[in-house]
PDB file of N, CA and C in Angstrom:
ATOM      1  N   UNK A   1      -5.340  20.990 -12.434  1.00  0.00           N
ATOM      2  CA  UNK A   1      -3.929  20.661 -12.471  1.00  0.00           C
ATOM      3  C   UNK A   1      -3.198  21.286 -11.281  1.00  0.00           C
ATOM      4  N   UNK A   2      -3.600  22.719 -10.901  1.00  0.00           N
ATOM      5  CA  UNK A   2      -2.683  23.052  -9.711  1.00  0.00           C
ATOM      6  C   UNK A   2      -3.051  22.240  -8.719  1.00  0.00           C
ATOM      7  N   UNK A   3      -4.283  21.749  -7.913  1.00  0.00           N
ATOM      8  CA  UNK A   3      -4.683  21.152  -7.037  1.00  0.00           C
ATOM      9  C   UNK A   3      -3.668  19.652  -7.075  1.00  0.00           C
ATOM     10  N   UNK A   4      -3.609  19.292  -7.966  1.00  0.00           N
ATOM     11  CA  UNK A   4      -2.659  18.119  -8.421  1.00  0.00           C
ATOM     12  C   UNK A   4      -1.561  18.099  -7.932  1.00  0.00           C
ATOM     13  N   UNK A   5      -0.517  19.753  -8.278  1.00  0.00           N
ATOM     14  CA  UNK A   5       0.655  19.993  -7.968  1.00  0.00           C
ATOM     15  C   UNK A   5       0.631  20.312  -6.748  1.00  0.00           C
ATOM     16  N   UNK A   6      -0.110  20.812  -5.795  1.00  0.00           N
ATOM     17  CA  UNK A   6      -0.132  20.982  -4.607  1.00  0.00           C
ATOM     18  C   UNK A   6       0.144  19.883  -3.752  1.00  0.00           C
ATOM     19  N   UNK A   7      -0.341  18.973  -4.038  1.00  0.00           N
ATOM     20  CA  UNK A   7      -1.730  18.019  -2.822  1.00  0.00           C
ATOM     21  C   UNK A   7       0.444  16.790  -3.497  1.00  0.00           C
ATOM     22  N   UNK A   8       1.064  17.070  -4.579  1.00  0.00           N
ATOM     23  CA  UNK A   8       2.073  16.486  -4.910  1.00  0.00           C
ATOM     24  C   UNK A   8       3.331  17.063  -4.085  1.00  0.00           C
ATOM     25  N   UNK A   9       3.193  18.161  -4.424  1.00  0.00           N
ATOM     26  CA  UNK A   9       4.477  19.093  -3.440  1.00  0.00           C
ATOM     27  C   UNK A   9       3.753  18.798  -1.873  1.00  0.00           C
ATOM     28  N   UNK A  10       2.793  18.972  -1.398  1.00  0.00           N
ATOM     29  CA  UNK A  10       2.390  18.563  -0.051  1.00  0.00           C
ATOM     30  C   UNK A  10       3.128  17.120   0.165  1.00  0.00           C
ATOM     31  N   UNK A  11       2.874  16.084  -0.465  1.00  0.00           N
ATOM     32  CA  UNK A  11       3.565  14.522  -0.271  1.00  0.00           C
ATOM     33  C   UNK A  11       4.944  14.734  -0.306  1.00  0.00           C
ATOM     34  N   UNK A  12       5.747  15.388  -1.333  1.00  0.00           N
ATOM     35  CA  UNK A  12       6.978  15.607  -1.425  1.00  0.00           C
ATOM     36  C   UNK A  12       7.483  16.109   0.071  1.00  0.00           C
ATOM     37  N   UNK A  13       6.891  16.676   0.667  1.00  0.00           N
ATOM     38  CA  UNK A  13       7.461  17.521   1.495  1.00  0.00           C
ATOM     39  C   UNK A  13       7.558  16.666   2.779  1.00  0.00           C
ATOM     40  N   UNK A  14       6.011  15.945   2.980  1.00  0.00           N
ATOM     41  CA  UNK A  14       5.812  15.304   4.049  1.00  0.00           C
ATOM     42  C   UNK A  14       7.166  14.135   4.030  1.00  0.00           C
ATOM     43  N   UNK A  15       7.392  13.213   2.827  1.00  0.00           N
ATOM     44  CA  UNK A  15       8.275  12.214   2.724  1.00  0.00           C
ATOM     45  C   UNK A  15       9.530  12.734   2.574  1.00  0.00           C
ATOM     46  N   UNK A  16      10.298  13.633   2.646  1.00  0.00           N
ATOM     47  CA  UNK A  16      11.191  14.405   3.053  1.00  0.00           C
ATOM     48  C   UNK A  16      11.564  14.487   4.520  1.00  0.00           C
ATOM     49  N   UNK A  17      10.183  14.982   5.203  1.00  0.00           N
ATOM     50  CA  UNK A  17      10.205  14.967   7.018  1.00  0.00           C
ATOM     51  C   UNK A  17       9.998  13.279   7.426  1.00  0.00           C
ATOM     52  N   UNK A  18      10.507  12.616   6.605  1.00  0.00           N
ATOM     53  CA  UNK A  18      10.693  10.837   7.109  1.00  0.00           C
ATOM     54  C   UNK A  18       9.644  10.036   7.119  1.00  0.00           C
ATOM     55  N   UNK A  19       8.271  10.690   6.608  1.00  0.00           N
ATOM     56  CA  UNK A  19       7.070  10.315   6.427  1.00  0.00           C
ATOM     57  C   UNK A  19       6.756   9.521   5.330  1.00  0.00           C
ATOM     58  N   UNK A  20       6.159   7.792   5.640  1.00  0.00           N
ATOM     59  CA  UNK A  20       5.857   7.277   3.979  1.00  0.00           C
ATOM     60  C   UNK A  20       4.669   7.918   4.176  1.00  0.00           C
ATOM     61  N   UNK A  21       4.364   8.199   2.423  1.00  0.00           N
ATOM     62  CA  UNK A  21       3.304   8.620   1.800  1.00  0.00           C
ATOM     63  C   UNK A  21       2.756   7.712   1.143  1.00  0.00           C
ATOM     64  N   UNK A  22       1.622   7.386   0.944  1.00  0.00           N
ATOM     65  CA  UNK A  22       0.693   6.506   0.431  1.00  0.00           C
ATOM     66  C   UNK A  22       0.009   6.946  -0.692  1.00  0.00           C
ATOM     67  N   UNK A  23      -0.067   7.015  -2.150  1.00  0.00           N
ATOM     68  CA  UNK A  23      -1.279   7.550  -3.045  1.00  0.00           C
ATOM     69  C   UNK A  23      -1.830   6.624  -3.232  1.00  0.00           C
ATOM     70  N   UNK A  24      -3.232   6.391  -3.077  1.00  0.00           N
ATOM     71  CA  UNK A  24      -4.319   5.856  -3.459  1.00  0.00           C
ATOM     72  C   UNK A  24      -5.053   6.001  -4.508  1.00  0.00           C
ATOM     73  N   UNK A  25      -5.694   4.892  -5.271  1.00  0.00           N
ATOM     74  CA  UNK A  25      -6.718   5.126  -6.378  1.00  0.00           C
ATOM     75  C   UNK A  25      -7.775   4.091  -5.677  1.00  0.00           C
ATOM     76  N   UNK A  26      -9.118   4.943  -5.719  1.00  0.00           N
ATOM     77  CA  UNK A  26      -9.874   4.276  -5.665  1.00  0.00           C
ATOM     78  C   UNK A  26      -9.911   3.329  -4.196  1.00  0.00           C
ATOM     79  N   UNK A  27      -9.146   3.926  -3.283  1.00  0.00           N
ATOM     80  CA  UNK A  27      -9.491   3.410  -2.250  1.00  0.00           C
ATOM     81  C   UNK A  27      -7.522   1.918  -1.887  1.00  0.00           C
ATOM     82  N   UNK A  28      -7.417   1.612  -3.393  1.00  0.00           N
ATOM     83  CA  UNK A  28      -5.935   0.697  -3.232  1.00  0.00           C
ATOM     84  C   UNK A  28      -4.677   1.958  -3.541  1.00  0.00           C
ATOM     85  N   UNK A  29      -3.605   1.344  -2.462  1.00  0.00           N
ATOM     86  CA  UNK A  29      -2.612   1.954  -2.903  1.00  0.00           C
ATOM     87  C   UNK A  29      -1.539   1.727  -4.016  1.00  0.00           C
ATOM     88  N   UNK A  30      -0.909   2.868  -4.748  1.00  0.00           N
ATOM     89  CA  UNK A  30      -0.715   2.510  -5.917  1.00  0.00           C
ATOM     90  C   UNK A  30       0.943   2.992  -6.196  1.00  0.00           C
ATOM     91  N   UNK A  31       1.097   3.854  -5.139  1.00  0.00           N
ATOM     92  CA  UNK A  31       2.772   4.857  -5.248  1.00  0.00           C
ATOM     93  C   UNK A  31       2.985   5.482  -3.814  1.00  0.00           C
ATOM     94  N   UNK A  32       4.024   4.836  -3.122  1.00  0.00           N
ATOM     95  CA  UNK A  32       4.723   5.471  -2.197  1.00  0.00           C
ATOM     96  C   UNK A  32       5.798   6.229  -2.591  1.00  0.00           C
ATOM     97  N   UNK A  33       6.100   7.586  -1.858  1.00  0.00           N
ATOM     98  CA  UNK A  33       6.426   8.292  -1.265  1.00  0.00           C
ATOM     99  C   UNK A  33       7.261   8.264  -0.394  1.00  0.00           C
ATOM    100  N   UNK A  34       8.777   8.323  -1.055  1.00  0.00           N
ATOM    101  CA  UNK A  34       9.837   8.142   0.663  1.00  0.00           C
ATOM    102  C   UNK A  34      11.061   8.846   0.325  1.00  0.00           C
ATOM    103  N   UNK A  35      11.741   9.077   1.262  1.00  0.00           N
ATOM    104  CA  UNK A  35      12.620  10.121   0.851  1.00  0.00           C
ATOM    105  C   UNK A  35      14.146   9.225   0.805  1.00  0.00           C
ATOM    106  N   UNK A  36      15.083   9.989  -0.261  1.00  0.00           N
ATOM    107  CA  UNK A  36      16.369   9.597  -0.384  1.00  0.00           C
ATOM    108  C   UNK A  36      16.715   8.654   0.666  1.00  0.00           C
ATOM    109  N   UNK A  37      16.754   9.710   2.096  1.00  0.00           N
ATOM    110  CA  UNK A  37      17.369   9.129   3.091  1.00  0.00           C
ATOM    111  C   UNK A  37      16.582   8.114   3.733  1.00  0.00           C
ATOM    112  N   UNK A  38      15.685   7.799   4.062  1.00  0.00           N
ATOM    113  CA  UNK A  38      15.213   6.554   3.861  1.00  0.00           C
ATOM    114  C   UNK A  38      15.419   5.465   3.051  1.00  0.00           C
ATOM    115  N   UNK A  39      15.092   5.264   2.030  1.00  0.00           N
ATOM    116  CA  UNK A  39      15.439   4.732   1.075  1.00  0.00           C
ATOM    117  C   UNK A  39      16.636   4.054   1.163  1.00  0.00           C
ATOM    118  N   UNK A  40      17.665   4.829   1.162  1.00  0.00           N
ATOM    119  CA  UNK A  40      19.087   4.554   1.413  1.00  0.00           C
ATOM    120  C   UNK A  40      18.900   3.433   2.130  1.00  0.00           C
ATOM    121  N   UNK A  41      18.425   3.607   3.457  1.00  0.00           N
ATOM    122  CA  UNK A  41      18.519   2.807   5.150  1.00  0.00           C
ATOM    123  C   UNK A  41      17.719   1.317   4.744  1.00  0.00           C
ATOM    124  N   UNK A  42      16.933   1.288   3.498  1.00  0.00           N
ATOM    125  CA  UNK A  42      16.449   0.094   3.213  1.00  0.00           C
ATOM    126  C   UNK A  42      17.315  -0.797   2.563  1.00  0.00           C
ATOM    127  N   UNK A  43      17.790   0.024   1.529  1.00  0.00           N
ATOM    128  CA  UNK A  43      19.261  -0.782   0.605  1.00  0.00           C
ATOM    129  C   UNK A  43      19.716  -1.182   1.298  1.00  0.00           C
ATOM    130  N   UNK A  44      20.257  -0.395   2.026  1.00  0.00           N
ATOM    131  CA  UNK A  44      21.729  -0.669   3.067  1.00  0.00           C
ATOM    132  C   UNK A  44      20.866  -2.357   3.851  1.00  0.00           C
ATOM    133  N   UNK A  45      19.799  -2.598   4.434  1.00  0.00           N
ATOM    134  CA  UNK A  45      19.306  -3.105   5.339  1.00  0.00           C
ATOM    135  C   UNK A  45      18.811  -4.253   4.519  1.00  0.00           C
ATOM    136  N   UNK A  46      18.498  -3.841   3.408  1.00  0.00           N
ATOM    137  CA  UNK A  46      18.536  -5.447   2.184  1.00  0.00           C
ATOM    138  C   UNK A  46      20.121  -6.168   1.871  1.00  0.00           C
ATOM    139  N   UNK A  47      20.603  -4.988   1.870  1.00  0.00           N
ATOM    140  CA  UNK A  47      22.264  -5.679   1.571  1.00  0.00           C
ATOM    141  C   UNK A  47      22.488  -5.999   2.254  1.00  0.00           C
ATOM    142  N   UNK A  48      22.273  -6.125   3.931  1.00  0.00           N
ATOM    143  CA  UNK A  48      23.088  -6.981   4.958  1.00  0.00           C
ATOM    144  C   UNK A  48      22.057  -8.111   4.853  1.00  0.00           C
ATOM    145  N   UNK A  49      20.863  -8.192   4.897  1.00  0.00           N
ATOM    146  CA  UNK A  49      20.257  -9.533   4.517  1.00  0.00           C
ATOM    147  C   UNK A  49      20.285 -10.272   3.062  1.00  0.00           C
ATOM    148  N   UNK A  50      20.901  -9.557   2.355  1.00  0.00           N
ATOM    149  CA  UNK A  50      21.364 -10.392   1.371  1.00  0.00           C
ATOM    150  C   UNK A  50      22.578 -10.978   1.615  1.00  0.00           C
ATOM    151  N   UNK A  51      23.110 -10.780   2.500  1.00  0.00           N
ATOM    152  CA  UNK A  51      24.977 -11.312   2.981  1.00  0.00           C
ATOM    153  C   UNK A  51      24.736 -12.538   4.053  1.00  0.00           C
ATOM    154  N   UNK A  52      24.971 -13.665   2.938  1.00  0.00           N
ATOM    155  CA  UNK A  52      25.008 -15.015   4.088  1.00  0.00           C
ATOM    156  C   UNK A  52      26.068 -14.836   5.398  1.00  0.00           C
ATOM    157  N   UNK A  53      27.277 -13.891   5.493  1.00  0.00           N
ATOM    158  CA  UNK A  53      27.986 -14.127   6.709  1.00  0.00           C
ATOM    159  C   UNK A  53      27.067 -13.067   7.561  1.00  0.00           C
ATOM    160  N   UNK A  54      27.086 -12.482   7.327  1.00  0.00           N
ATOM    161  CA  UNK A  54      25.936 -11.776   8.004  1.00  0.00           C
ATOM    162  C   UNK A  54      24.982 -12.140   8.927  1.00  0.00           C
ATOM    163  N   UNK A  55      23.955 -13.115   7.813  1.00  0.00           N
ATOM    164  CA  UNK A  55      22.732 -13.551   8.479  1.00  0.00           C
ATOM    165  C   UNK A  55      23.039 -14.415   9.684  1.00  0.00           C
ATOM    166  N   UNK A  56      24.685 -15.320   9.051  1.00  0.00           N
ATOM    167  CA  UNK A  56      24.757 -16.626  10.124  1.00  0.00           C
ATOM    168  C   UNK A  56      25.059 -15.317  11.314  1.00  0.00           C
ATOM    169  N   UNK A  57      25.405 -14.699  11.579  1.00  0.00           N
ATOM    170  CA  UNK A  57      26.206 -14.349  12.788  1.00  0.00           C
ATOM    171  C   UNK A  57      24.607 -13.640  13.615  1.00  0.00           C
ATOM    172  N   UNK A  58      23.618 -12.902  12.843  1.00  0.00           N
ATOM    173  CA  UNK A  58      22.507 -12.473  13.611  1.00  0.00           C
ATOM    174  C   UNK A  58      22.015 -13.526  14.063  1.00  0.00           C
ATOM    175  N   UNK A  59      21.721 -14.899  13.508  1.00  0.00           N
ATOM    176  CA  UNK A  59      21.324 -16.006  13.685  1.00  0.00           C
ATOM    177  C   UNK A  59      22.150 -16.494  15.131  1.00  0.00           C
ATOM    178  N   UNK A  60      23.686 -16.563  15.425  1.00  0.00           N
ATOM    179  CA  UNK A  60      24.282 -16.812  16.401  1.00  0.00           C
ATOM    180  C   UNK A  60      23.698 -15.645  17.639  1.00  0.00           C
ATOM    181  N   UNK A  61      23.565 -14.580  17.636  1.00  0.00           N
ATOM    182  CA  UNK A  61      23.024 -13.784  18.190  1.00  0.00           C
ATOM    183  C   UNK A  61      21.837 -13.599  18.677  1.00  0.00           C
ATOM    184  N   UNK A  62      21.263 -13.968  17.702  1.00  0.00           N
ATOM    185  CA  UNK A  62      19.718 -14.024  18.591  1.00  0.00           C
ATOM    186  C   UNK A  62      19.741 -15.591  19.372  1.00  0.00           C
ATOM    187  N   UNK A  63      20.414 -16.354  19.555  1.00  0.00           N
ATOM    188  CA  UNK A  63      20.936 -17.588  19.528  1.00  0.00           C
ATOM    189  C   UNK A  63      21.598 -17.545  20.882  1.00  0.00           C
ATOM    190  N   UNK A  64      22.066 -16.137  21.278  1.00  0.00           N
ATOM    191  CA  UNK A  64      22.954 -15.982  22.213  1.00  0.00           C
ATOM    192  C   UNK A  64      23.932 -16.141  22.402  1.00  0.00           C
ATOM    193  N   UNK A  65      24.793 -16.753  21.234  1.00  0.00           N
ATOM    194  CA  UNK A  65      25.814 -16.974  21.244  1.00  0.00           C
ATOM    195  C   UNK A  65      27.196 -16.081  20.607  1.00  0.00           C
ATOM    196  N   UNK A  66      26.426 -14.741  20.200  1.00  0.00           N
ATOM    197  CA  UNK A  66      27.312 -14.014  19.390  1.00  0.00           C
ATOM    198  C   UNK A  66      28.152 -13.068  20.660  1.00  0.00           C
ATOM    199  N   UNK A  67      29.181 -12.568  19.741  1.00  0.00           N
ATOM    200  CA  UNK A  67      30.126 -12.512  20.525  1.00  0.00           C
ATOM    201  C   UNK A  67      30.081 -10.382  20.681  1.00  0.00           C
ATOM    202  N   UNK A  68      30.598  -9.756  21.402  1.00  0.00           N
ATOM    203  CA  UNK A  68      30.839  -8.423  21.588  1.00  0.00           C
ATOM    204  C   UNK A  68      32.527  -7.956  21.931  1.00  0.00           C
ATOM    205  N   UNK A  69      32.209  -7.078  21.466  1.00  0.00           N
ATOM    206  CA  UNK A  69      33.671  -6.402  21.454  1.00  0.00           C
ATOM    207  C   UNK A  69      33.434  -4.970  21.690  1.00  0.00           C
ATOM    208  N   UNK A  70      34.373  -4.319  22.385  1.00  0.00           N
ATOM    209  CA  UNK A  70      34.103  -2.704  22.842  1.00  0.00           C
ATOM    210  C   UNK A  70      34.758  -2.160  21.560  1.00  0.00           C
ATOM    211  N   UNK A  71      34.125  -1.097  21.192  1.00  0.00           N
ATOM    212  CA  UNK A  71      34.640  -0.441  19.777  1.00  0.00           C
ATOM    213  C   UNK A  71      36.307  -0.029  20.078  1.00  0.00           C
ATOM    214  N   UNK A  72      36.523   0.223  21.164  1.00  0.00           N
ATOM    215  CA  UNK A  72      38.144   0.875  21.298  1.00  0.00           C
ATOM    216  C   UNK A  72      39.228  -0.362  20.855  1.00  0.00           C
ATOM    217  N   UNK A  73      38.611  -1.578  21.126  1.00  0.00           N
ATOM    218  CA  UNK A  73      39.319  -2.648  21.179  1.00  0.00           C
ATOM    219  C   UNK A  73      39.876  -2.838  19.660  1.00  0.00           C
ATOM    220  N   UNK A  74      38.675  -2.822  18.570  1.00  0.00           N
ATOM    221  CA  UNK A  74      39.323  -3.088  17.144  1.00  0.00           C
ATOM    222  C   UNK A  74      40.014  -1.797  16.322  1.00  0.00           C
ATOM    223  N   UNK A  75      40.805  -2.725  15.388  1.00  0.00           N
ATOM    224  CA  UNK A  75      41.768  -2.207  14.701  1.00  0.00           C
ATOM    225  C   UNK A  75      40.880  -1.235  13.994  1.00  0.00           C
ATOM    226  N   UNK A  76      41.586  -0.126  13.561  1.00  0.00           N
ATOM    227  CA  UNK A  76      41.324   0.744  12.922  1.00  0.00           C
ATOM    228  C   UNK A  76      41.398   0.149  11.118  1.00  0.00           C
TER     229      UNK A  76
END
């Protein structure tokens, strides 16, 4: 059991320092390992691809046609 808690707090720690962790059984993986702040950056990064105005405008963009603005320029 300690070897367990170790080799667990070892993963904890690594996926903390921004590292996915992988546990394996048997050779397939079965439980990743990722930390809060990661995590977060995926939500966040599913929720803008879940947002149709969104997608159209990356779509105009990779498209070349999207537009830029200098940050000083917009309203607060």
């Amino acid at each position: 059991m300690r070897g367990f808690q170790r080799e667990t707090a070892a993963a904890v720690h690594e996926a903390e320092g921004g590292t996915l962790v992988t546990i394996t059984r048997h050779g397939r993986p079965v439980v990743h390992v990722i930390s809060d702040e990661r995590l977060g950056a995926m939500l966040e990064t599913m929720e803008f691809l879940a947002d149709p105005g969104f997608m159209r405008q990356l779509k105009r963009l990779k498209a070349g046609s999207g537009k830029f603005y200098a940050a000083a320029s917009l309203a607060e």
